[in-house]
Protein backbone atom coordinates (compact mmCIF):
# COMPACT_ATOMS: atom_id res chain seq x y z
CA UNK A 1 0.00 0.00 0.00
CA UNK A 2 3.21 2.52 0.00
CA UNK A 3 2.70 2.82 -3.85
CA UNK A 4 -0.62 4.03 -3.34
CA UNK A 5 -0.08 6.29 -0.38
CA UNK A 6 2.49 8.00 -2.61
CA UNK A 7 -0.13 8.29 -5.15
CA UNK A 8 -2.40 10.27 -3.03
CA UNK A 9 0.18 12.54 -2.11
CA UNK A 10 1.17 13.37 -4.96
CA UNK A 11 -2.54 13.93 -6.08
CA UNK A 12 -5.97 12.19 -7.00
CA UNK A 13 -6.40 8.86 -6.64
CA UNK A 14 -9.87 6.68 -7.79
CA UNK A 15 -10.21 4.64 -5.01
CA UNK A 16 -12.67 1.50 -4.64
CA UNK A 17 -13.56 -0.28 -1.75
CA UNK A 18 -16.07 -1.78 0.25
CA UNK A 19 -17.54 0.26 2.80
CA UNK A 20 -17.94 -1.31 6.50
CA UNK A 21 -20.81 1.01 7.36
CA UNK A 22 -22.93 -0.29 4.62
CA UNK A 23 -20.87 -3.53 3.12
CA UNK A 24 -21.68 -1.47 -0.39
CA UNK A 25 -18.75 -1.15 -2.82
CA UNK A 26 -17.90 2.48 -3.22
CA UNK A 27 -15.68 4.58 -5.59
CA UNK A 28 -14.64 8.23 -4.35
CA UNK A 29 -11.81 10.82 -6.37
CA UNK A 30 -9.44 11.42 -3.12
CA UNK A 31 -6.06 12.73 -1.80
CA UNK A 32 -3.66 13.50 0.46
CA UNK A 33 -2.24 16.46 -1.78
CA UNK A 34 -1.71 19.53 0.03
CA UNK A 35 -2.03 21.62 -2.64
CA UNK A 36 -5.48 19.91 -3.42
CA UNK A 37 -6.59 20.11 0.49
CA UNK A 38 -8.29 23.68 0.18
CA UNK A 39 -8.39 25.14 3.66
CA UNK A 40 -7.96 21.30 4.95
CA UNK A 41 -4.73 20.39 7.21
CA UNK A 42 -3.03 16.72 6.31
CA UNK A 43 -2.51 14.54 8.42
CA UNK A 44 0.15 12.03 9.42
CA UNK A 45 -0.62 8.57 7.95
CA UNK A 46 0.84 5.32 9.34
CA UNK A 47 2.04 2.98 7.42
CA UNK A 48 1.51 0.39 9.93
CA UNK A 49 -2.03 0.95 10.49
CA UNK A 50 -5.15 -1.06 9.05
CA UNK A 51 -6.71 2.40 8.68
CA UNK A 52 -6.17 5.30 5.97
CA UNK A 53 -7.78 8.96 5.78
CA UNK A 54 -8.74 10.31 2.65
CA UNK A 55 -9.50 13.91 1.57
CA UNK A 56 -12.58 13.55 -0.83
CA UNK A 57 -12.34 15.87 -2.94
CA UNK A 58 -16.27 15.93 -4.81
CA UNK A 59 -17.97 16.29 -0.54
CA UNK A 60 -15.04 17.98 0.53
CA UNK A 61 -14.83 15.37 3.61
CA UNK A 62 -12.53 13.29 5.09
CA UNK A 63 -12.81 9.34 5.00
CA UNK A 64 -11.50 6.77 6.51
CA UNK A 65 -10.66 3.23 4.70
CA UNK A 66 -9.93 0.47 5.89
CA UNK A 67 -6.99 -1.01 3.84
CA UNK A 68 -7.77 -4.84 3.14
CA UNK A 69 -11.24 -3.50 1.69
CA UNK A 70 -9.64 -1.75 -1.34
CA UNK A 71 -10.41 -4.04 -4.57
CA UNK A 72 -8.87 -1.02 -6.98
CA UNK A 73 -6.97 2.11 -7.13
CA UNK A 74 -5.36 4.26 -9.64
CA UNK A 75 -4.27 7.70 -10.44
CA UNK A 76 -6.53 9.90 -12.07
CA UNK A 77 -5.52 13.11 -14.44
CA UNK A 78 -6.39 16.34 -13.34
CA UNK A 79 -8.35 18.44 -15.37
């Protein structure tokens, strides 16, 4: 998961996964960007942990994921 960490810092990542509120598969645009944070402060991500917070960037919200309920990432241009 370092690959896609560094993805999302360096800007927006498509991210699937399956939501453990709902058990729904979901698909948000997200980063850890700074530049793409907009009034937002980052945050210090663990490598170690189960856990990772996303910036969405369509709600403007933070989310976290839980990392063994990814199916698919990748980067995504920015328009």
């Amino acid at each position: 998961m370092q690959k896609l960490m560094q993805s999302l810092q360096k800007g927006l990542v498509k991210l699937s996964f399956t939501s453990m509120n709902s058990g729904e598969g979901r698909t948000i645009v997200c980063t850890l960007n700074e530049r793409l944070l907009r009034n937002h402060q980052t945050m210090t991500q663990d490598l170690q942990n189960d856990n990772i917070l996303v910036f969405k960037t369509e709600s403007n919200e933070w989310e976290d994921v839980r990392l063994d309920t990814v199916t698919s990432w990748e980067e995504v241009l920015e328009a």
